[in-house]
N, C-alpha and C. Protein backbone atom coordinates (compact mmCIF):
# COMPACT_ATOMS: atom_id res chain seq x y z
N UNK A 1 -39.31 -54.00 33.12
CA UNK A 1 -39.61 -52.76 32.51
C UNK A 1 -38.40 -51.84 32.65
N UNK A 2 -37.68 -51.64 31.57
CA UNK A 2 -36.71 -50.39 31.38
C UNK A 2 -37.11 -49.09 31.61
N UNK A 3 -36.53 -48.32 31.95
CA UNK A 3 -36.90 -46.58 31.99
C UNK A 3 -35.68 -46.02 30.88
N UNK A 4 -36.19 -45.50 29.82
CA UNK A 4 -35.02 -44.67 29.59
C UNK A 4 -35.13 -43.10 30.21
N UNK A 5 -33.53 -43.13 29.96
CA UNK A 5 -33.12 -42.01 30.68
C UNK A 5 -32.55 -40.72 29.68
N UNK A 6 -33.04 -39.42 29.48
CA UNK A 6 -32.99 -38.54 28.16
C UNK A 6 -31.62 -37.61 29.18
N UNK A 7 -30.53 -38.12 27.99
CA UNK A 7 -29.70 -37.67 28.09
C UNK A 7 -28.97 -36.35 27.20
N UNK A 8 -30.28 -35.92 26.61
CA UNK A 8 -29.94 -34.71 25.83
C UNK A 8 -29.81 -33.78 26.96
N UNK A 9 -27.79 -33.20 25.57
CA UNK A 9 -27.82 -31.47 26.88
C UNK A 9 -27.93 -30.79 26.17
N UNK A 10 -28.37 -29.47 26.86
CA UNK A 10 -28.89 -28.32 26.16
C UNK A 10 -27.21 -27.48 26.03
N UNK A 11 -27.04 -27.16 24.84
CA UNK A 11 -26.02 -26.09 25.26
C UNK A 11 -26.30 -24.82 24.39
N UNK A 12 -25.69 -23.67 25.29
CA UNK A 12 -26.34 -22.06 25.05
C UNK A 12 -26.48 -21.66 23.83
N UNK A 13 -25.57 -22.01 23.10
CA UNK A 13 -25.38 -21.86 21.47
C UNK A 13 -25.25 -23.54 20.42
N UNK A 14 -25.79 -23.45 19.83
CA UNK A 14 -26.02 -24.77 18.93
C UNK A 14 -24.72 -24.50 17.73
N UNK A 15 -24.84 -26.05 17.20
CA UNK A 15 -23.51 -25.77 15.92
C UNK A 15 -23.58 -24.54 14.79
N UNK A 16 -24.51 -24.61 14.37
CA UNK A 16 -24.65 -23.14 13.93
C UNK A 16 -23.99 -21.78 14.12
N UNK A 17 -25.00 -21.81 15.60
CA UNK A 17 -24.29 -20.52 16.16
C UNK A 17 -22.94 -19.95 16.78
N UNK A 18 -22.25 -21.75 16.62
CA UNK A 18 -20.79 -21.14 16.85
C UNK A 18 -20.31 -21.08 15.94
N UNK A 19 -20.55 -21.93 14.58
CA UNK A 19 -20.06 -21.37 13.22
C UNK A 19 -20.22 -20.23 13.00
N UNK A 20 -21.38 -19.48 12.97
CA UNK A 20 -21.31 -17.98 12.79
C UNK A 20 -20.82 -17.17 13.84
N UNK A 21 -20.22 -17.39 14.87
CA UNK A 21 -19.28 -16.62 15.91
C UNK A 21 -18.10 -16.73 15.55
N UNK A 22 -17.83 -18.16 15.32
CA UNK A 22 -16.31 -18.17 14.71
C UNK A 22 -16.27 -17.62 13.25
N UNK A 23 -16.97 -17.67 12.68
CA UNK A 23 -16.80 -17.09 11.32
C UNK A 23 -16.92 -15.38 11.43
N UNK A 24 -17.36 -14.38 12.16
CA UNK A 24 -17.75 -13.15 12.55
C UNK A 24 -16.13 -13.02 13.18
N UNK A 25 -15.85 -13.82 14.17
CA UNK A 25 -14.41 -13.30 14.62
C UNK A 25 -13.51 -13.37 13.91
N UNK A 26 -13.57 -14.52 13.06
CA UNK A 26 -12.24 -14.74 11.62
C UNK A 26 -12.36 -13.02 10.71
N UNK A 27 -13.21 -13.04 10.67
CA UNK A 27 -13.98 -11.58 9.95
C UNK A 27 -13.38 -10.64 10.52
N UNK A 28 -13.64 -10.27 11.61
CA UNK A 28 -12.69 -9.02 12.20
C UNK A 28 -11.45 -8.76 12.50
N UNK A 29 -10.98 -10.22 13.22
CA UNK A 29 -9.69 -10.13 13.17
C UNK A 29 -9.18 -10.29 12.03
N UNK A 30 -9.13 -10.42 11.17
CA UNK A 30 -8.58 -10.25 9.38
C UNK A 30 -8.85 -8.74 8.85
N UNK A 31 -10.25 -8.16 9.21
CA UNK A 31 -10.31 -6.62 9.01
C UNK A 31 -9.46 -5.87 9.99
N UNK A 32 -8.84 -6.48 11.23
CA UNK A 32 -8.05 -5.82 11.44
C UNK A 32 -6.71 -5.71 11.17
N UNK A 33 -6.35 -6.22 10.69
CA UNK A 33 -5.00 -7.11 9.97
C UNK A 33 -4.59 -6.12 8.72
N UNK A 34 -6.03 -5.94 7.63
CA UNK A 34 -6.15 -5.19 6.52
C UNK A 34 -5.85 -4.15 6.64
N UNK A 35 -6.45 -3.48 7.62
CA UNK A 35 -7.04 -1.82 7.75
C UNK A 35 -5.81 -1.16 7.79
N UNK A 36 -5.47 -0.17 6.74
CA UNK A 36 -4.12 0.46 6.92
C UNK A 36 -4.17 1.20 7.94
N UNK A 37 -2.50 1.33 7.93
CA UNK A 37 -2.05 2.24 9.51
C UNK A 37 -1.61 3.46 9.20
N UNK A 38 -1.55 4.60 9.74
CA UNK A 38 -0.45 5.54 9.22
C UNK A 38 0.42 5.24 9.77
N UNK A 39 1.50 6.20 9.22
CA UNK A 39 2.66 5.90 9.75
C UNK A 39 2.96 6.35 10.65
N UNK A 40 3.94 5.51 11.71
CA UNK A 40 4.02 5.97 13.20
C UNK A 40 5.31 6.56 13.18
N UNK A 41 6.19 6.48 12.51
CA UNK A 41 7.41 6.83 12.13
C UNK A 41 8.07 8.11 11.64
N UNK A 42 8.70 8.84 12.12
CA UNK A 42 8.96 9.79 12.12
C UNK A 42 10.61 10.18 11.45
N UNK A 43 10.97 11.32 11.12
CA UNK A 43 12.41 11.29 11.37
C UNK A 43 13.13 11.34 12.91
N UNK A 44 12.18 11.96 13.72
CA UNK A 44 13.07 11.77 15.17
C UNK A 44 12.83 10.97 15.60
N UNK A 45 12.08 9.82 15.22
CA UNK A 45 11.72 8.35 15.68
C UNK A 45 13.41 7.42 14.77
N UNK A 46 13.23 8.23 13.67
CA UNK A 46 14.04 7.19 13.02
C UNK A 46 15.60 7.51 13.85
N UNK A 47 15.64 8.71 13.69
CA UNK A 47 16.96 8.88 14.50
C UNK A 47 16.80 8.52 16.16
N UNK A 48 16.51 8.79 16.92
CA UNK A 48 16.26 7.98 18.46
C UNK A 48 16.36 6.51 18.22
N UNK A 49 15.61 6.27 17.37
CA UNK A 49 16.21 4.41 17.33
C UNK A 49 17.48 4.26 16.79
N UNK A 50 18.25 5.06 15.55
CA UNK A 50 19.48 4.86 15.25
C UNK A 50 20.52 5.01 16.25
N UNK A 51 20.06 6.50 17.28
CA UNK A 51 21.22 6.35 18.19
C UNK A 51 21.02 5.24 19.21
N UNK A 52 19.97 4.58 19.42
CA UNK A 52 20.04 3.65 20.42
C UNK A 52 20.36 2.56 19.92
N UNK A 53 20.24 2.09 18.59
CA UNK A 53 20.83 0.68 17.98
C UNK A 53 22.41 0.75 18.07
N UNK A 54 22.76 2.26 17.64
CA UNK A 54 24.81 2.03 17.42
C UNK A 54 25.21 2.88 18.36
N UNK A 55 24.31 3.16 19.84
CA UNK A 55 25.32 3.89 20.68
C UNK A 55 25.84 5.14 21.00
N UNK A 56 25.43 5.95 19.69
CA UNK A 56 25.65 7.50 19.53
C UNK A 56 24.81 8.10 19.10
N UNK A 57 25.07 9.89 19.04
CA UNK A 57 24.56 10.72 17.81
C UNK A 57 25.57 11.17 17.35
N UNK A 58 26.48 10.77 17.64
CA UNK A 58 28.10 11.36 16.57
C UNK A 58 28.60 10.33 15.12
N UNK A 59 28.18 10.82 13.98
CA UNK A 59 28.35 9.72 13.13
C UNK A 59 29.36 10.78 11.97
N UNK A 60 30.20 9.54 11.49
CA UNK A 60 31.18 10.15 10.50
C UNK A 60 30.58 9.50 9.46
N UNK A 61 31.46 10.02 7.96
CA UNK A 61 30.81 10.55 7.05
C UNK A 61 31.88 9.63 6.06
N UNK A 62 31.44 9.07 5.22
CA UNK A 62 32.52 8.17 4.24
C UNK A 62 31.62 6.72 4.68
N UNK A 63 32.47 5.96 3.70
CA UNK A 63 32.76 4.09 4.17
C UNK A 63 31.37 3.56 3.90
N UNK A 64 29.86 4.29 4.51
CA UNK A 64 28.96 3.81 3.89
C UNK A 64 28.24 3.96 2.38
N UNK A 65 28.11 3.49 1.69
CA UNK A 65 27.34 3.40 0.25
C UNK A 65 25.76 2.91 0.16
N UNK A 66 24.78 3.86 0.09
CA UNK A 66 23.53 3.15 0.49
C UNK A 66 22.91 3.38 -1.07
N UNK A 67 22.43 2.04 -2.15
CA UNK A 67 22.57 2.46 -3.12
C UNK A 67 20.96 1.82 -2.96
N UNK A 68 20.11 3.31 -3.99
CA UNK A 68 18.58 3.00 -3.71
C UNK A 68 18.39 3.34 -5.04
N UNK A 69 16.66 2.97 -5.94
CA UNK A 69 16.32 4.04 -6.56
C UNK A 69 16.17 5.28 -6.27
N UNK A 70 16.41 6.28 -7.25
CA UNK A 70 16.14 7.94 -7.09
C UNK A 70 14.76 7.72 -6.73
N UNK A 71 14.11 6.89 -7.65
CA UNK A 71 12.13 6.90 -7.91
C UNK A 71 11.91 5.53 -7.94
N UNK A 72 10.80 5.24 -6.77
CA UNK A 72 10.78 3.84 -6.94
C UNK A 72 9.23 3.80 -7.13
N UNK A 73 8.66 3.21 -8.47
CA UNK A 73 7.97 3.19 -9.10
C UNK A 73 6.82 2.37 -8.44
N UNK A 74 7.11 1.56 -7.36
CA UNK A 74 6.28 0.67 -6.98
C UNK A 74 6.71 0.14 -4.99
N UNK A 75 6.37 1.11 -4.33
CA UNK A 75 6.98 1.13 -3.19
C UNK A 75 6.93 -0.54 -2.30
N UNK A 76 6.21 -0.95 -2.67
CA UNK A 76 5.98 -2.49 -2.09
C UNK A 76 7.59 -3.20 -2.04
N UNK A 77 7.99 -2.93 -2.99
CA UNK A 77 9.86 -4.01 -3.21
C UNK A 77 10.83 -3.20 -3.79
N UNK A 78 11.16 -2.41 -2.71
CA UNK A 78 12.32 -1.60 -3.15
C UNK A 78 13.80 -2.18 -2.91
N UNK A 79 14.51 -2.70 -3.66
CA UNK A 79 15.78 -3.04 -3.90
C UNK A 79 16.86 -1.64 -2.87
N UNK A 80 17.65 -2.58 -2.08
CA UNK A 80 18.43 -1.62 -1.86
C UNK A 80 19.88 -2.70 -1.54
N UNK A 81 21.12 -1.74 -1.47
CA UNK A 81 22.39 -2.51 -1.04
C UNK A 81 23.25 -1.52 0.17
N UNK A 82 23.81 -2.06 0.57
CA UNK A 82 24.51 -1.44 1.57
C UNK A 82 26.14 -1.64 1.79
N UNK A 83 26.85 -0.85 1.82
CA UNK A 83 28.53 -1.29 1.54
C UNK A 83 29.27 -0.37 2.30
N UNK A 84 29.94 -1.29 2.80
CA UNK A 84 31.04 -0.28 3.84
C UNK A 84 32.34 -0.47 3.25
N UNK A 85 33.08 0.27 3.41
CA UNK A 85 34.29 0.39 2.98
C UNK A 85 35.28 -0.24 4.12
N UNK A 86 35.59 -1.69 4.26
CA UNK A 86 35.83 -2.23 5.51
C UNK A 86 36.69 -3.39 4.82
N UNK A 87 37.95 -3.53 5.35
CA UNK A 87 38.61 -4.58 4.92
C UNK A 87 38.29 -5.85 5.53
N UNK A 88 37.70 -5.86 6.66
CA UNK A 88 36.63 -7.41 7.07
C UNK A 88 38.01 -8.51 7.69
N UNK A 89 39.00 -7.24 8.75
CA UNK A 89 39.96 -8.38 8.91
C UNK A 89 39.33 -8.35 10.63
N UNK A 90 40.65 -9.21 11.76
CA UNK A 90 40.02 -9.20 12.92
C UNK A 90 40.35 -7.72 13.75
N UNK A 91 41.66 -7.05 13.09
CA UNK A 91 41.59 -5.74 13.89
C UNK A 91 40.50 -4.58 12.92
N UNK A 92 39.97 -4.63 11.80
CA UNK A 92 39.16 -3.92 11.29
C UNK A 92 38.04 -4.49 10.56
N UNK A 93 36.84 -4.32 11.02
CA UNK A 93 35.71 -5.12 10.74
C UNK A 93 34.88 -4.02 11.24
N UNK A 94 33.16 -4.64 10.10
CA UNK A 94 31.95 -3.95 10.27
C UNK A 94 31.27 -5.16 11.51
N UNK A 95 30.80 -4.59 12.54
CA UNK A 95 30.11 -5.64 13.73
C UNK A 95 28.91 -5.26 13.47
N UNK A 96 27.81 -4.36 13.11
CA UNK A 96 26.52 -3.89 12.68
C UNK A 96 26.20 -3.23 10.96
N UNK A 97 25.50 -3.49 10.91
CA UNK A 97 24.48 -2.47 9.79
C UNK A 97 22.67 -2.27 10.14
N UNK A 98 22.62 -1.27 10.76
CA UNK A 98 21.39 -0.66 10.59
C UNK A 98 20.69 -0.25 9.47
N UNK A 99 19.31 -0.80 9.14
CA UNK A 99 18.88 0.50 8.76
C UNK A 99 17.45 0.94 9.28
N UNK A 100 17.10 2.02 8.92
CA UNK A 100 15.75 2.64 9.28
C UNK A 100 15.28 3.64 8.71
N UNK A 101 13.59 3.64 8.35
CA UNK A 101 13.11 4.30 7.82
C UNK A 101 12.23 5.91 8.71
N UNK A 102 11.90 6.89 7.86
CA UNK A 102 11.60 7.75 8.88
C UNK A 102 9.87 7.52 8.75
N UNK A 103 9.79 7.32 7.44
CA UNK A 103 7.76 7.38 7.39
C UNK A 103 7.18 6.22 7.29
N UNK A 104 7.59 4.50 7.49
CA UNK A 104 7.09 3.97 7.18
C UNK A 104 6.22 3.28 8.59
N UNK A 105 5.57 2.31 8.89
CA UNK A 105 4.87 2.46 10.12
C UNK A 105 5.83 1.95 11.60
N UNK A 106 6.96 1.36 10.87
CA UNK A 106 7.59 1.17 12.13
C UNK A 106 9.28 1.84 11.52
N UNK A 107 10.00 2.44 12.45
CA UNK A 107 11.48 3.34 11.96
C UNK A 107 12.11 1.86 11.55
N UNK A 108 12.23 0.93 12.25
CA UNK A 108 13.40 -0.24 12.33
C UNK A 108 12.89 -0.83 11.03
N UNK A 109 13.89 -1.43 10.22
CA UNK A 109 13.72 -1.58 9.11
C UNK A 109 14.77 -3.23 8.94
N UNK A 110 15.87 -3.07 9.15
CA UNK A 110 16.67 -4.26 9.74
C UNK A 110 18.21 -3.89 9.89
N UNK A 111 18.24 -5.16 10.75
CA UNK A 111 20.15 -4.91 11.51
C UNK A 111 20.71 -6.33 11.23
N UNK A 112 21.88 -6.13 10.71
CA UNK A 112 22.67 -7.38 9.98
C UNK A 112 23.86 -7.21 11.43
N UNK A 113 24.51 -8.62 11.63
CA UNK A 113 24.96 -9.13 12.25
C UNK A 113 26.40 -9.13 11.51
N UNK A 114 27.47 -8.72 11.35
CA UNK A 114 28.97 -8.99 10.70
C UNK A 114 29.93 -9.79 11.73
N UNK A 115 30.96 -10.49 10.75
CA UNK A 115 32.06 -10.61 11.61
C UNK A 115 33.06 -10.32 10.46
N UNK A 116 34.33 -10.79 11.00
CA UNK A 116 34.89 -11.33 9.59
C UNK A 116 35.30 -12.19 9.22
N UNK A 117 33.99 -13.31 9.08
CA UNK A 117 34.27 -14.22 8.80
C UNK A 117 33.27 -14.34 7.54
N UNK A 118 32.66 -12.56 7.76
CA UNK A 118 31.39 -12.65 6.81
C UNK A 118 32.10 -11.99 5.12
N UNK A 119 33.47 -11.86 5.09
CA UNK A 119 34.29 -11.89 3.78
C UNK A 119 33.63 -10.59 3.51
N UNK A 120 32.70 -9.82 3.20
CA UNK A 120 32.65 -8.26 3.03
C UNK A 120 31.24 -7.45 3.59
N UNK A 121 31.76 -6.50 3.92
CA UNK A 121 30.67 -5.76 4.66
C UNK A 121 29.70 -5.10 3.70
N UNK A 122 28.65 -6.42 3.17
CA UNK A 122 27.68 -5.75 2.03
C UNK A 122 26.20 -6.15 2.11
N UNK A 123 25.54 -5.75 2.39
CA UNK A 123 23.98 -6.52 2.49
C UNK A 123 23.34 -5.95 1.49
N UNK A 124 22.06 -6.88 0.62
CA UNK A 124 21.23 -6.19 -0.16
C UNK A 124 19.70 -7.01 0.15
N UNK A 125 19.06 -6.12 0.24
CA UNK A 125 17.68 -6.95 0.72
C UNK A 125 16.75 -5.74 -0.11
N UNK A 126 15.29 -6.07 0.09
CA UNK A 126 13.95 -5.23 -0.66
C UNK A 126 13.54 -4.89 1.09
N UNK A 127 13.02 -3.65 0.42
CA UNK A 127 12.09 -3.24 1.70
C UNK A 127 10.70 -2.35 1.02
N UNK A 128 9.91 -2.49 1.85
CA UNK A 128 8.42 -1.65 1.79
C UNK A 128 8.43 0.02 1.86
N UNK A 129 8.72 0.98 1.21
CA UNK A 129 8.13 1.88 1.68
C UNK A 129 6.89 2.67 1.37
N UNK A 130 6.47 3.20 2.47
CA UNK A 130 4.93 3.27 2.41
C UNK A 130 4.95 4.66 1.79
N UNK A 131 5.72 6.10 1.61
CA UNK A 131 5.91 7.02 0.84
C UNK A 131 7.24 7.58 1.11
N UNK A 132 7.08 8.49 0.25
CA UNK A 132 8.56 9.30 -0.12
C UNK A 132 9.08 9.56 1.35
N UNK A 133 10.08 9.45 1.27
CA UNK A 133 11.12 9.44 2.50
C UNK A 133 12.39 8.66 2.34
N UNK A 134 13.42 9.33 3.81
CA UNK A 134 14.69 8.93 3.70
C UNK A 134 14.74 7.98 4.70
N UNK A 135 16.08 7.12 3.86
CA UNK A 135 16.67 5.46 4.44
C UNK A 135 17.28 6.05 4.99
N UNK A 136 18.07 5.29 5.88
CA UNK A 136 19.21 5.73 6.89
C UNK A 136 19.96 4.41 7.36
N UNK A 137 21.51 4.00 6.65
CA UNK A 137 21.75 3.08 7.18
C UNK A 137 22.90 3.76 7.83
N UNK A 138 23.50 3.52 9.06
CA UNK A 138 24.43 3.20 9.79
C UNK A 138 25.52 2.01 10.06
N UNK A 139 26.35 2.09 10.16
CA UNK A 139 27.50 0.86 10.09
C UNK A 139 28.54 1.45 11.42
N UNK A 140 28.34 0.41 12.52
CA UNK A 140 28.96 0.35 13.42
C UNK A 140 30.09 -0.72 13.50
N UNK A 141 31.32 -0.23 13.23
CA UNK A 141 32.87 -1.11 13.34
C UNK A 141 32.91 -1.64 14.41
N UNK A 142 33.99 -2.02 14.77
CA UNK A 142 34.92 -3.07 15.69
C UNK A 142 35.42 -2.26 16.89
N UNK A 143 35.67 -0.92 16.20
CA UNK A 143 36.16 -0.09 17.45
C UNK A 143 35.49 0.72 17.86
N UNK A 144 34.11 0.83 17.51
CA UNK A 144 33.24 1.58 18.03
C UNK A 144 32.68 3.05 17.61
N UNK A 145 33.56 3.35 16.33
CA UNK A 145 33.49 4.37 15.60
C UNK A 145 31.64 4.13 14.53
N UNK A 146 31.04 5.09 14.42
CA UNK A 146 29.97 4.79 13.28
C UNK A 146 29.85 5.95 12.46
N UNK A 147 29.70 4.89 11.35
CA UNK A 147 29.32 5.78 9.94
C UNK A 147 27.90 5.86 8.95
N UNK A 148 27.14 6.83 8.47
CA UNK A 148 26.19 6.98 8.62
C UNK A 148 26.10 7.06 6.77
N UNK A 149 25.08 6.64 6.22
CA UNK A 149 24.24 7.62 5.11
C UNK A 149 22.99 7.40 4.77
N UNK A 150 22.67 8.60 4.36
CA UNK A 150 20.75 8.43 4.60
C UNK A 150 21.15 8.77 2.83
N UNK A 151 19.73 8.88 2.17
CA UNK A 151 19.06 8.17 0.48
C UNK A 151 17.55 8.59 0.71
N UNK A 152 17.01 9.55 -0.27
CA UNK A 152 16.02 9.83 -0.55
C UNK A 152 15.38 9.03 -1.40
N UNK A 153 14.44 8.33 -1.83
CA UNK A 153 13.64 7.77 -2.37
C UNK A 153 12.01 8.46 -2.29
N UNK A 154 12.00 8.53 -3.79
CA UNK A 154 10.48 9.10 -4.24
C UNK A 154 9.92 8.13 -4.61
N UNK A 155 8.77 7.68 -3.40
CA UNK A 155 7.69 6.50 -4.21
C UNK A 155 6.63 7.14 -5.15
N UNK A 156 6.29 6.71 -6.35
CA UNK A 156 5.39 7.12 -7.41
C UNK A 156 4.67 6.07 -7.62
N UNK A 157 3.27 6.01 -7.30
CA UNK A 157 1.90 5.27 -7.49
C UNK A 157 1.45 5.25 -8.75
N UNK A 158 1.26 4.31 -9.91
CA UNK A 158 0.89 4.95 -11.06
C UNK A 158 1.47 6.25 -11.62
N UNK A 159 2.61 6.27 -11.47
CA UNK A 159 3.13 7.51 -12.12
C UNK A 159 2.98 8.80 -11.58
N UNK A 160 1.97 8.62 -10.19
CA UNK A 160 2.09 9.98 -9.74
C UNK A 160 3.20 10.24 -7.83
N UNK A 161 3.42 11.10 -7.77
CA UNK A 161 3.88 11.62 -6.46
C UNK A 161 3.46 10.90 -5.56
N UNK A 162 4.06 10.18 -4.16
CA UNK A 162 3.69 10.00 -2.95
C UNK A 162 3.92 10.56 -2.19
């Protein structure tokens, strides 16, 4: 005569109920992901991070070219370029390009790496901005000198003001 032996386990939550736990947490953590932020970003945010990325608050005036729209019609992919006036040899070279925004949710926006081996001191990339406000790129040389220019950009939503 055999005995069986009932090897069912009980556990606290059944398949179900962890599908709908895991599916409830996928849920929130994604609504949190969504949920817009304001912006944490400031102009004295943007400047405190500029002087701590290139070292100063003394910035000269020339050499950078920060070329933006006046009105950027659709703030999600804003085209921008950046150009220093830098012959890109080993006694004169761009070693940084900053840039940073003042209203968007974070100031840092991005920092390019130069040598000269990088043939000219020019970056062009898209960036997000979340409303009207000024860019600010900075270009820190070889000898430690930096040069600065900020660019107003008006984001317009459907044609109206941001």
């Amino acid at each position: 005569m055999s005995k069986s032996i009932d090897t069912k386990i009980e556990y606290p939550v059944d398949r179900r109920g962890a599908l709908k736990l895991f599916g409830f947490g996928a849920a929130a953590a994604t609504a949190g992901v969504l949920m817009p932020s304001d912006a944490d970003a400031t102009p004295e945010s943007a400047k405190k991070l500029i002087e701590k990325l290139s070292g100063t608050a003394s910035y000269k005036s020339g050499k950078v070219t920060l070329k933006m729209p006046d009105i950027a019609e659709n703030g999600a992919t804003v085209p921008l370029t950046v150009h220093v006036d830098s012959p890109m040899t080993e006694k004169d070279y761009v070693k940084f390009i900053h840039l940073a925004s003042e209203k968007n949710p974070n100031a840092e926006v991005a920092s390019f790496h130069l040598t000269p081996s990088s043939g000219r001191a020019e970056v062009s990339t898209r960036m997000r901005l979340s409303k009207t406000q000024n860019v600010i790129a900075v270009a820190v040389m070889n000898d430690g000198s930096v040069f600065r220019a900020a660019r107003q950009v008006k984001v317009t939503i459907g044609g109206c003001g941001g």
